[in-house]
PDB file of N, CA and C in Angstrom:
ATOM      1  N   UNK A   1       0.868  -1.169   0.000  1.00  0.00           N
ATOM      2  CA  UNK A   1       0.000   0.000   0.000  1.00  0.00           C
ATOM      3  C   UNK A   1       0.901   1.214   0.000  1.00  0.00           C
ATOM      4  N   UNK A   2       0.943   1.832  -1.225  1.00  0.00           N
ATOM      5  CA  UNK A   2       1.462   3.339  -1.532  1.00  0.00           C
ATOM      6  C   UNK A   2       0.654   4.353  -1.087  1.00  0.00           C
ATOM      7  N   UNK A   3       1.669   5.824  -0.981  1.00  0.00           N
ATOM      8  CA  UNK A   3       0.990   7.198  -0.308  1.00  0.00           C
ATOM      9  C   UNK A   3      -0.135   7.027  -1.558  1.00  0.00           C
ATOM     10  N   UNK A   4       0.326   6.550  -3.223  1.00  0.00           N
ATOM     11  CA  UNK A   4      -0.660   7.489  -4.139  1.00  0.00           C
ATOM     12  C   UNK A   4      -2.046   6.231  -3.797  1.00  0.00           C
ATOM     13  N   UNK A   5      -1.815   5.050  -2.954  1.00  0.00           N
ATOM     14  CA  UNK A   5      -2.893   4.495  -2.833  1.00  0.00           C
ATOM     15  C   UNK A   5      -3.534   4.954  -1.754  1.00  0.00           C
ATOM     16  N   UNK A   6      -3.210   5.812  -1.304  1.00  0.00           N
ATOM     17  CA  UNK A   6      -3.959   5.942   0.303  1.00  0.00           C
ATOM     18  C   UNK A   6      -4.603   7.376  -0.660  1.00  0.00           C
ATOM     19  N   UNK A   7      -3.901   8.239  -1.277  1.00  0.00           N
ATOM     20  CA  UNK A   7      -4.420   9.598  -1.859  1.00  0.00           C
ATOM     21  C   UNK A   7      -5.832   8.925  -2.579  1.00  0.00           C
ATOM     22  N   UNK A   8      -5.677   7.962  -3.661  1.00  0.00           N
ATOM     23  CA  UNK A   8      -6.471   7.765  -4.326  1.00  0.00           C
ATOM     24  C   UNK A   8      -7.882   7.024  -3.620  1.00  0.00           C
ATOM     25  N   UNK A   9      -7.829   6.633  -2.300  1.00  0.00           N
ATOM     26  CA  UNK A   9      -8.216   6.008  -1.582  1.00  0.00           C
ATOM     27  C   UNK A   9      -9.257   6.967  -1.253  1.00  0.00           C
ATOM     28  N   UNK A  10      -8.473   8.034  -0.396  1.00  0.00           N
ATOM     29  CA  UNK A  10      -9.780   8.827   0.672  1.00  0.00           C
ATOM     30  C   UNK A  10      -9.944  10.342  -0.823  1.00  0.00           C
ATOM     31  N   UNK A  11      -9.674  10.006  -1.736  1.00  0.00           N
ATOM     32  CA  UNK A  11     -10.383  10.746  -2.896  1.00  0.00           C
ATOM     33  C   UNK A  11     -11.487  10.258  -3.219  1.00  0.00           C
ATOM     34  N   UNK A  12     -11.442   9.190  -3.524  1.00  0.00           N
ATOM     35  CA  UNK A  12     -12.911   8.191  -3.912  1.00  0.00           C
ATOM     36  C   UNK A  12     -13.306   8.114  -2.271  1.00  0.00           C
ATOM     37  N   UNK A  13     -13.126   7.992  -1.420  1.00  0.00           N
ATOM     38  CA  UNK A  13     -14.118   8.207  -0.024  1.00  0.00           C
ATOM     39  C   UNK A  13     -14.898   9.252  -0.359  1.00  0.00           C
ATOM     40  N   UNK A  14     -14.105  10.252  -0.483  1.00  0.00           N
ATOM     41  CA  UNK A  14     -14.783  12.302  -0.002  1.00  0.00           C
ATOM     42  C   UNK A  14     -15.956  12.086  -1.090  1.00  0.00           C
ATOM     43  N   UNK A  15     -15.390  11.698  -2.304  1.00  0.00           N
ATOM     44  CA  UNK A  15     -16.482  11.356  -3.793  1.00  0.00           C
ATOM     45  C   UNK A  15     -17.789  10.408  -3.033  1.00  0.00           C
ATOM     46  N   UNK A  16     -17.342   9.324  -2.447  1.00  0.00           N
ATOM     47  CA  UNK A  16     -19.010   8.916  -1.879  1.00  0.00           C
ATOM     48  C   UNK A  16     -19.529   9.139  -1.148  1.00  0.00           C
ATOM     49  N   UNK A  17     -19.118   9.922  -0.308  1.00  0.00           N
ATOM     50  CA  UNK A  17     -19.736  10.670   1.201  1.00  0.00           C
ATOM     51  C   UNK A  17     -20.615  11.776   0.393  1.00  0.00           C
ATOM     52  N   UNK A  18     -19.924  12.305  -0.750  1.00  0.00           N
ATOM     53  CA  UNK A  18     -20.654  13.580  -1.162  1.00  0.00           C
ATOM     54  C   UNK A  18     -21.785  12.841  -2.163  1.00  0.00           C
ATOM     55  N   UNK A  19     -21.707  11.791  -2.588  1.00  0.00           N
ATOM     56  CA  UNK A  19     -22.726  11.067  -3.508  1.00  0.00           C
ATOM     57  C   UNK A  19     -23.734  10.265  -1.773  1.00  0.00           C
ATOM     58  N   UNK A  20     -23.410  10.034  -0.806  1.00  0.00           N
ATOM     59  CA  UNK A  20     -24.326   9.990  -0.107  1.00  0.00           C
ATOM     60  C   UNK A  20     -25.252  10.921   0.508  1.00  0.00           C
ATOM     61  N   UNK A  21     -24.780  12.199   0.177  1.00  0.00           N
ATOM     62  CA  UNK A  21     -25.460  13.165   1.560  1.00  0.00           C
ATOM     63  C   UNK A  21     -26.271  13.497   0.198  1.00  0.00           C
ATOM     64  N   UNK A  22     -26.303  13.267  -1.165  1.00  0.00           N
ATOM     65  CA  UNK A  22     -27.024  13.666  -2.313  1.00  0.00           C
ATOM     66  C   UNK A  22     -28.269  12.752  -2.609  1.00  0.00           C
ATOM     67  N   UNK A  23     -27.841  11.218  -2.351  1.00  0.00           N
ATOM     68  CA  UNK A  23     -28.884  10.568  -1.808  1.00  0.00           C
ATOM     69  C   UNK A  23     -30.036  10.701  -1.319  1.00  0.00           C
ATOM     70  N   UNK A  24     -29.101  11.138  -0.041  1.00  0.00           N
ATOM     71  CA  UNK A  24     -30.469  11.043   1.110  1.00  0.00           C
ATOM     72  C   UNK A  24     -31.434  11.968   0.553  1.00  0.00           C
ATOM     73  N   UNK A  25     -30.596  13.315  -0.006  1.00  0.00           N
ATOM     74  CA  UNK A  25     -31.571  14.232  -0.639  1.00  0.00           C
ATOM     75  C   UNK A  25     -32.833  13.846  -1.528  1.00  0.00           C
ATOM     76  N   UNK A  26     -31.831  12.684  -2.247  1.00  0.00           N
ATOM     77  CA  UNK A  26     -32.983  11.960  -3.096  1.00  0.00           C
ATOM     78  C   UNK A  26     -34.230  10.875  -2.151  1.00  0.00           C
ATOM     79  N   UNK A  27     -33.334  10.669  -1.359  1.00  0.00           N
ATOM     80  CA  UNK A  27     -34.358  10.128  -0.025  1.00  0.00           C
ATOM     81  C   UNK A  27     -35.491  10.771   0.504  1.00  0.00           C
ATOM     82  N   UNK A  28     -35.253  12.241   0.621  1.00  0.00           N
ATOM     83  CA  UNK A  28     -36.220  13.521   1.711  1.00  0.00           C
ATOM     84  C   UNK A  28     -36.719  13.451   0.563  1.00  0.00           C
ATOM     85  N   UNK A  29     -36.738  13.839  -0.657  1.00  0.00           N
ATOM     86  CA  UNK A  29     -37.594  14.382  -1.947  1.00  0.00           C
ATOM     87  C   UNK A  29     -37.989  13.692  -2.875  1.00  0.00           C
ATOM     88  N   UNK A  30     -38.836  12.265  -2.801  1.00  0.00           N
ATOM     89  CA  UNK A  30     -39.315  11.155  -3.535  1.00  0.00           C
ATOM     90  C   UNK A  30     -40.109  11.744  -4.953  1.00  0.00           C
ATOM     91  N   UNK A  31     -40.855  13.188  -4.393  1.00  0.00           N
ATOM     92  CA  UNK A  31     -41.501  13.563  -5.110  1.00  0.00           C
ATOM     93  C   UNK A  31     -41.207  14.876  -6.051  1.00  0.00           C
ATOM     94  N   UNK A  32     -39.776  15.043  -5.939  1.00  0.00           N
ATOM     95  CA  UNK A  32     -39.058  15.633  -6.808  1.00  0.00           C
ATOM     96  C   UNK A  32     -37.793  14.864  -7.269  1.00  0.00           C
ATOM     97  N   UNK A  33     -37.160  14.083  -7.045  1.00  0.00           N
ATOM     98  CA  UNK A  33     -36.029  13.174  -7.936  1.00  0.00           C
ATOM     99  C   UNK A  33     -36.648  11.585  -7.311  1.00  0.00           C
ATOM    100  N   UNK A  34     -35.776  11.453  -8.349  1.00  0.00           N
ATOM    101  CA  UNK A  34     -35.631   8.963  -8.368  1.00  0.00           C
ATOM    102  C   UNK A  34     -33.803   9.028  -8.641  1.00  0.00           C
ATOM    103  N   UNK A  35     -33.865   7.956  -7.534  1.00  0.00           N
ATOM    104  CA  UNK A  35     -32.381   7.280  -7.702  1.00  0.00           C
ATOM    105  C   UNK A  35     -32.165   6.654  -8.795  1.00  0.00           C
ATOM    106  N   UNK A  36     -31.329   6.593  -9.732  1.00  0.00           N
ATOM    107  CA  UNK A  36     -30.797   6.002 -10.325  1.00  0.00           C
ATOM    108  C   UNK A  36     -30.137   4.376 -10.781  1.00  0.00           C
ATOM    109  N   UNK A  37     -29.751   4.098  -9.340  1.00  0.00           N
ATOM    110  CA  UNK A  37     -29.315   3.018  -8.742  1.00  0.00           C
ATOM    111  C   UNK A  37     -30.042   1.935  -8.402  1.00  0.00           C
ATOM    112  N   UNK A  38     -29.877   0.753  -9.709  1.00  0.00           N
ATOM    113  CA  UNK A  38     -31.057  -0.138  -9.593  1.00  0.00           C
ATOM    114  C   UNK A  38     -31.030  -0.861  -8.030  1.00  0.00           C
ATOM    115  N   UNK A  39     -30.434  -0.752  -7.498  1.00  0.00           N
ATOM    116  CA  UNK A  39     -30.345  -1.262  -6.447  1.00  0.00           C
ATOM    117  C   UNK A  39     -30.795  -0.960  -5.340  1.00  0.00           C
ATOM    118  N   UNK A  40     -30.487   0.211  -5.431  1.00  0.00           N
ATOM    119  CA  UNK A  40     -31.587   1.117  -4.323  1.00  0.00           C
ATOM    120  C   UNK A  40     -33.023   1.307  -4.503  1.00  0.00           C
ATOM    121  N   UNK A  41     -33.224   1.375  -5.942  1.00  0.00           N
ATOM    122  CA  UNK A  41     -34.678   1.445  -6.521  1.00  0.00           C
ATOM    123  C   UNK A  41     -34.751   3.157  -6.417  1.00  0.00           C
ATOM    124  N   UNK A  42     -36.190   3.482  -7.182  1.00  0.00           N
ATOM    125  CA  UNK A  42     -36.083   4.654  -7.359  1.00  0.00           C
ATOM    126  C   UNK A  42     -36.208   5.758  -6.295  1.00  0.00           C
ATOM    127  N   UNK A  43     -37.142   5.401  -5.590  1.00  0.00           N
ATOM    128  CA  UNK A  43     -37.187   5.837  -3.904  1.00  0.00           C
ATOM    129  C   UNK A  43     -36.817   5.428  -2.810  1.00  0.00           C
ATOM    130  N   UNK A  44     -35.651   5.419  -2.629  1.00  0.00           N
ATOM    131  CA  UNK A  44     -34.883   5.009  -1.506  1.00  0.00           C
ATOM    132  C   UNK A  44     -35.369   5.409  -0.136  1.00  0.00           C
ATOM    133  N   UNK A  45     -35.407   4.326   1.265  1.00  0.00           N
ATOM    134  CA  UNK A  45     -35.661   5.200   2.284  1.00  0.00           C
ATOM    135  C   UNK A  45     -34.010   5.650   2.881  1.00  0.00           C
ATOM    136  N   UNK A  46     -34.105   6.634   3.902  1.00  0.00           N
ATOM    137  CA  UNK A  46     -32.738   7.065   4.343  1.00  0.00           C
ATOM    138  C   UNK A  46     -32.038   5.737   4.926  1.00  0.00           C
ATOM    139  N   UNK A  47     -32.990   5.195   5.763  1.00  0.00           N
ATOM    140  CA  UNK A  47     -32.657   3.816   6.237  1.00  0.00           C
ATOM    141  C   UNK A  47     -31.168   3.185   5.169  1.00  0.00           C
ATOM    142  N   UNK A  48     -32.192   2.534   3.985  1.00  0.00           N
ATOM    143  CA  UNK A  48     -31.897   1.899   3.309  1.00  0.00           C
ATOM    144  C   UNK A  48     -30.969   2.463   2.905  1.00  0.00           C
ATOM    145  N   UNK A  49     -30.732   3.563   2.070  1.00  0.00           N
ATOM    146  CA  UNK A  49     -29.657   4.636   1.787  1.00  0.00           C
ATOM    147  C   UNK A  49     -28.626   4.283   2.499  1.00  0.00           C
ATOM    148  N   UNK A  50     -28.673   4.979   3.867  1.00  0.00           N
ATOM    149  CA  UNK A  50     -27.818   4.586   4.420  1.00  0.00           C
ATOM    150  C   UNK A  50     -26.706   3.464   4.704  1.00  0.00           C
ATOM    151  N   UNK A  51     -27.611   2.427   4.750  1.00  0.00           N
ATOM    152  CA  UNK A  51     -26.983   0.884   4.879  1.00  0.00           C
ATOM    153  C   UNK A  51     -26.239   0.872   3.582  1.00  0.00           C
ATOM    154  N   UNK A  52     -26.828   1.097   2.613  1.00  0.00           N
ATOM    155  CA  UNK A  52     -26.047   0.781   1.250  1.00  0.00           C
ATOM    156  C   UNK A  52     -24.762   1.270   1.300  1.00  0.00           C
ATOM    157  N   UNK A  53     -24.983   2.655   1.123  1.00  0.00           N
ATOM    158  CA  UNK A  53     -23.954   3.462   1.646  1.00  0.00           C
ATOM    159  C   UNK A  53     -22.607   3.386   2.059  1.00  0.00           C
ATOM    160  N   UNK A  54     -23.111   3.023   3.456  1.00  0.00           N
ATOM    161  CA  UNK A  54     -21.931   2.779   4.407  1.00  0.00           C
ATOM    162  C   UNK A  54     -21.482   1.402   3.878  1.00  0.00           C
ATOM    163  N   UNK A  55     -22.033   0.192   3.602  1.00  0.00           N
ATOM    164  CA  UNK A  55     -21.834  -1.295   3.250  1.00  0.00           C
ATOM    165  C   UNK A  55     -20.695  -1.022   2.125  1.00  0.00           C
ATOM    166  N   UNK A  56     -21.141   0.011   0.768  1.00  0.00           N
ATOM    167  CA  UNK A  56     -20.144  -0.165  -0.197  1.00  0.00           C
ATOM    168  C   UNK A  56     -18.835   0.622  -0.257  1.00  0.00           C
ATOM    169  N   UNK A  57     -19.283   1.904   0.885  1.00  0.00           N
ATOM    170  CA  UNK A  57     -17.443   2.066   1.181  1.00  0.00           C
ATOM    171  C   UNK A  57     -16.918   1.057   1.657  1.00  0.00           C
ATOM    172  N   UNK A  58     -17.682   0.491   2.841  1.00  0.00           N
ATOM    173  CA  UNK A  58     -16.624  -0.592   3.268  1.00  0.00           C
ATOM    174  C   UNK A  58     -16.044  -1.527   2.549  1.00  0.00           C
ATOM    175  N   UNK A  59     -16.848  -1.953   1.790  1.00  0.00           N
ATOM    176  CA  UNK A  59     -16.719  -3.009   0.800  1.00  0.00           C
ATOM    177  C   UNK A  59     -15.303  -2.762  -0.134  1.00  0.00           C
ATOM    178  N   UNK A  60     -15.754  -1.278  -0.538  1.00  0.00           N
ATOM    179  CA  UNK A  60     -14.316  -0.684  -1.608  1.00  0.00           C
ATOM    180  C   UNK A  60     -13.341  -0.810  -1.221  1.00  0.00           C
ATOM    181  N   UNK A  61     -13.005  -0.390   0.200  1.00  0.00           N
ATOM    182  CA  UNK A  61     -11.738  -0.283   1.043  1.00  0.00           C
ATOM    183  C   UNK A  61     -11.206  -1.582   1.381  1.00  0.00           C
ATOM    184  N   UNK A  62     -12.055  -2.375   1.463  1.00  0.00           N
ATOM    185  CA  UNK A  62     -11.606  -4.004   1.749  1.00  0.00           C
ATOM    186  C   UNK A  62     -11.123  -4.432   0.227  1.00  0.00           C
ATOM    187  N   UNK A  63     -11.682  -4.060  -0.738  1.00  0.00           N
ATOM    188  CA  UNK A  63     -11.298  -4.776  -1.737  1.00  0.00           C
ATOM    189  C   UNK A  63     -10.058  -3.957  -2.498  1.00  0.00           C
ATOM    190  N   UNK A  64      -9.811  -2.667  -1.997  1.00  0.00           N
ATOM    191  CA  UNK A  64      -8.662  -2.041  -2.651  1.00  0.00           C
ATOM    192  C   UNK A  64      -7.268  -2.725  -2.041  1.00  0.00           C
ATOM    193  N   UNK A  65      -7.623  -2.452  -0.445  1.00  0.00           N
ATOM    194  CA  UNK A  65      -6.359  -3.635   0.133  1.00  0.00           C
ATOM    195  C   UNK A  65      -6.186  -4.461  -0.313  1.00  0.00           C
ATOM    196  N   UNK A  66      -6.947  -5.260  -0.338  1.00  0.00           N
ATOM    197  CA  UNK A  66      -6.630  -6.939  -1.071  1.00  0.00           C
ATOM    198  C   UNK A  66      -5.859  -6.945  -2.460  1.00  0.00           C
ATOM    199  N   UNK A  67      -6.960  -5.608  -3.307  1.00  0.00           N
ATOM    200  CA  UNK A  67      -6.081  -6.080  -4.528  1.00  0.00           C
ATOM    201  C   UNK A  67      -4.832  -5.782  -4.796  1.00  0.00           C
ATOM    202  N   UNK A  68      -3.511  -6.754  -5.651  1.00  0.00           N
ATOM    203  CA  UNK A  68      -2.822  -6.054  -5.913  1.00  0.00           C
ATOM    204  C   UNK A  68      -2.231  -5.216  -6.765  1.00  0.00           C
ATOM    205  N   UNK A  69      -1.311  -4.378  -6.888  1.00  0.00           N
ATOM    206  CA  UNK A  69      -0.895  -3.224  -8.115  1.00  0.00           C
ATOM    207  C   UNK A  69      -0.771  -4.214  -9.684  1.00  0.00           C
ATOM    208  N   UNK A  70      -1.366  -3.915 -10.809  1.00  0.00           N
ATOM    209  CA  UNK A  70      -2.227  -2.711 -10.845  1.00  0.00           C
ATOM    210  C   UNK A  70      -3.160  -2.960 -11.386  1.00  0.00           C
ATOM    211  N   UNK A  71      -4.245  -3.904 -10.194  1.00  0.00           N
ATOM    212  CA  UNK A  71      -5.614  -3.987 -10.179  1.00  0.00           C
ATOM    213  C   UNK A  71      -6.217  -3.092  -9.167  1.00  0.00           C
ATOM    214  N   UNK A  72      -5.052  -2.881  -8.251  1.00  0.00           N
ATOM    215  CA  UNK A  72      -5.753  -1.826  -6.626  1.00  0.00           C
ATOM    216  C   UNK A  72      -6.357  -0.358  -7.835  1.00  0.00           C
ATOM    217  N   UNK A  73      -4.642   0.180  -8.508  1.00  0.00           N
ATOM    218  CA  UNK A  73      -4.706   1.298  -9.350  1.00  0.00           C
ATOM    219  C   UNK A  73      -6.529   1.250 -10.054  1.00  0.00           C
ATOM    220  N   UNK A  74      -7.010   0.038 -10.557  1.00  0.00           N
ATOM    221  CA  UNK A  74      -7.590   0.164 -11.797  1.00  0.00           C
ATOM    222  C   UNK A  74      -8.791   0.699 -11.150  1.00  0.00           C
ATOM    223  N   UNK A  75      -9.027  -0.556  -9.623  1.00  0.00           N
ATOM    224  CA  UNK A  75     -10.113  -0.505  -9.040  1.00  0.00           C
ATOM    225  C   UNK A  75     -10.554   1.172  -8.226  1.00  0.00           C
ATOM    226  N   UNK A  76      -9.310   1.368  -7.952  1.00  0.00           N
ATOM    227  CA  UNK A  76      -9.554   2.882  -7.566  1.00  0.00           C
ATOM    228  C   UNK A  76      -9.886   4.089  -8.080  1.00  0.00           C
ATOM    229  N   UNK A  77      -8.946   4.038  -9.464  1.00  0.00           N
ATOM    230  CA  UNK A  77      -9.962   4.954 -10.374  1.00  0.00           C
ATOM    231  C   UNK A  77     -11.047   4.678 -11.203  1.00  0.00           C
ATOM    232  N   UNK A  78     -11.967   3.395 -11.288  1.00  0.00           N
ATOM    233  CA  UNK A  78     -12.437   3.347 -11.982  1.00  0.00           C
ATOM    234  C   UNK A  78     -13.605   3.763 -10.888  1.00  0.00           C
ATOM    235  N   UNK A  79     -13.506   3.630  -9.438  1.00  0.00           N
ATOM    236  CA  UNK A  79     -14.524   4.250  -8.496  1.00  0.00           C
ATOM    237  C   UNK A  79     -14.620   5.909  -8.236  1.00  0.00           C
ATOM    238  N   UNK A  80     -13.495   6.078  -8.472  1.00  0.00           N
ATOM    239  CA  UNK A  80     -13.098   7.984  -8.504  1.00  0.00           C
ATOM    240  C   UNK A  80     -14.089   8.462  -9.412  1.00  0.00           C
ATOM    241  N   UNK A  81     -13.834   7.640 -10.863  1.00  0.00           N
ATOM    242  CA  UNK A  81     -14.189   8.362 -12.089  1.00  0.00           C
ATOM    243  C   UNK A  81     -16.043   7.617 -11.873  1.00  0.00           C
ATOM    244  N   UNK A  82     -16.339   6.755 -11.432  1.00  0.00           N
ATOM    245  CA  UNK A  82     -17.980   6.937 -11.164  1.00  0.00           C
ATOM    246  C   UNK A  82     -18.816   7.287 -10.432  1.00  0.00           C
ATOM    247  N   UNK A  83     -17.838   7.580  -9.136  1.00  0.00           N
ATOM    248  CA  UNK A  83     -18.220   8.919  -7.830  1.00  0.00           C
ATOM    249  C   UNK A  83     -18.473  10.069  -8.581  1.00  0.00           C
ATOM    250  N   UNK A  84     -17.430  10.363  -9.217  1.00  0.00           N
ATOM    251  CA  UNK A  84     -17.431  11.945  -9.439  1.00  0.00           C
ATOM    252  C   UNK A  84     -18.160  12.370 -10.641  1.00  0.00           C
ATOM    253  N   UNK A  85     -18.654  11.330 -11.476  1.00  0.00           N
ATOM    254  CA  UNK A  85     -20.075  11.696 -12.298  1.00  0.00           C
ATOM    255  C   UNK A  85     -20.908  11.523 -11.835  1.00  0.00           C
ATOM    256  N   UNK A  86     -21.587  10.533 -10.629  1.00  0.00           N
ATOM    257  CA  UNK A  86     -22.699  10.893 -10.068  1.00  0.00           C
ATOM    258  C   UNK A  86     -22.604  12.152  -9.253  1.00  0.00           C
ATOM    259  N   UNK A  87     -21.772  12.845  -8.211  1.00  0.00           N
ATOM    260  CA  UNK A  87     -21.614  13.703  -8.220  1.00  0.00           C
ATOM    261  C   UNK A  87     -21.781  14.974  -8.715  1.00  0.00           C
ATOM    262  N   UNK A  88     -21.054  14.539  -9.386  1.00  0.00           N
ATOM    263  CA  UNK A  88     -21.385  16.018 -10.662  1.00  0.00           C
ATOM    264  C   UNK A  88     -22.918  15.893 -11.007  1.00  0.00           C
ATOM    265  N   UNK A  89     -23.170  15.056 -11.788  1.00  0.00           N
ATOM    266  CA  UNK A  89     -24.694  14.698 -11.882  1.00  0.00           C
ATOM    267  C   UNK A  89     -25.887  15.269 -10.694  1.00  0.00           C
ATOM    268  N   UNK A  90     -25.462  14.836  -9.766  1.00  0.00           N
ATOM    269  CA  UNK A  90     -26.759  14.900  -8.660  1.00  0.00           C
ATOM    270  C   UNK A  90     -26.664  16.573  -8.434  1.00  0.00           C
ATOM    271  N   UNK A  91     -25.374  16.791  -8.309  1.00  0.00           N
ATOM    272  CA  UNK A  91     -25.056  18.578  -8.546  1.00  0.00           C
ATOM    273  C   UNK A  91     -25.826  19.297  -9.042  1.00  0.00           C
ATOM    274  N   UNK A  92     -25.706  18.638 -10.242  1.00  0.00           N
ATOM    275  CA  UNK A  92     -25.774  19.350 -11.822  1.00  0.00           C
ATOM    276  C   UNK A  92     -28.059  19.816 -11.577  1.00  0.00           C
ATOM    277  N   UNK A  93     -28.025  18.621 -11.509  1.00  0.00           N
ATOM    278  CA  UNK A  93     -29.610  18.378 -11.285  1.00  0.00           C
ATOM    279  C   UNK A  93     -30.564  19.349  -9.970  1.00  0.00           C
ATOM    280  N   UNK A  94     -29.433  19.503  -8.965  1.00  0.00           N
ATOM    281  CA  UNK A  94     -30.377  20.660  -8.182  1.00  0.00           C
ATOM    282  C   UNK A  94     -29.835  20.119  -6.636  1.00  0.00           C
ATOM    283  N   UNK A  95     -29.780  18.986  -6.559  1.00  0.00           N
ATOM    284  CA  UNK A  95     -29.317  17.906  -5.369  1.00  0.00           C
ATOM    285  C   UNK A  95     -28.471  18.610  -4.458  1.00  0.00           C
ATOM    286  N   UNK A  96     -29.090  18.836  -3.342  1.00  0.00           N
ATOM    287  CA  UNK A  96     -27.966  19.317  -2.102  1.00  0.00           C
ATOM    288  C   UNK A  96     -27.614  17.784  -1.522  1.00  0.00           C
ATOM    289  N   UNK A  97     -26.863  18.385  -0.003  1.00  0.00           N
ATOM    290  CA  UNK A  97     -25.870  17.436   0.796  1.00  0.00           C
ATOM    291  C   UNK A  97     -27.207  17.381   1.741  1.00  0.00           C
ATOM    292  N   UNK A  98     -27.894  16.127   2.612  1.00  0.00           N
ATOM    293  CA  UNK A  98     -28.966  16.433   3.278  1.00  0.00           C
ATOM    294  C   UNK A  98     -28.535  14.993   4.305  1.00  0.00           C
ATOM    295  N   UNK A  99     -27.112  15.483   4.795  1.00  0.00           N
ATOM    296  CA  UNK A  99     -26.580  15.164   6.361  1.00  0.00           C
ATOM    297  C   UNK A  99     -27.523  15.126   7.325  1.00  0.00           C
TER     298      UNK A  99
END
C-alpha cells in the first residue's frame, strides 16, 4: 500500500460521502427526484440509503487492500471516475448534501 494508494483512496471516499449526503436528498424528496441506482430502486428510504452506503465504502476499502498493483490502481480509479459523475450529476440536477 502506496501514499498514491492511500491519496487515491480517501479521494474516492470524499467522492461517496458527497454522492451519499445527495442521496439522502434523493431520499427527503421522492416527489421531486428517483435514484438512479437499480439497487436502491427509485425511492430510496434514508434507512436503506444509508446501509447501502456505508456497506459499499466498506466493501471498496476491503477490496482495494486486497487487490494487488495494478488492479488496486484500476479498481480505484475506476470508483473515482464513477463517484465523481454521479456527483457532478446529482449537482448538476439541483441535489444538495442532506446530512
Amino acid at each position: 500500500w502506496t501514499k498514491a494508494d492511500t491519496i487515491r483512496q480517501l479521494t474516492y471516499t470524499t467522492l461517496h460521502v458527497l454522492d451519499w449526503g445527495t442521496t439522502l436528498d434523493i431520499a427527503d424528496n421522492p416527489d421531486r427526484y428517483h435514484e438512479n441506482n437499480p439497487i436502491l430502486g427509485k425511492h430510496p428510504s434514508r434507512g436503506d440509503a444509508n446501509k447501502y452506503m456505508a456497506a459499499t465504502l466498506a466493501l471498496n476499502w476491503v477490496i482495494a487492500y486486497a487487490l494487488p498493483h495494478p488492479y488496486r490502481d484500476a479498481w480505484q480509479s475506476a470508483g473515482i471516475a464513477l463517484e465523481a459523475y454521479c456527483v457532478g450529476n446529482n449537482f448538476h440536477i439541483g441535489l444538495g448534501l442532506a446530512f
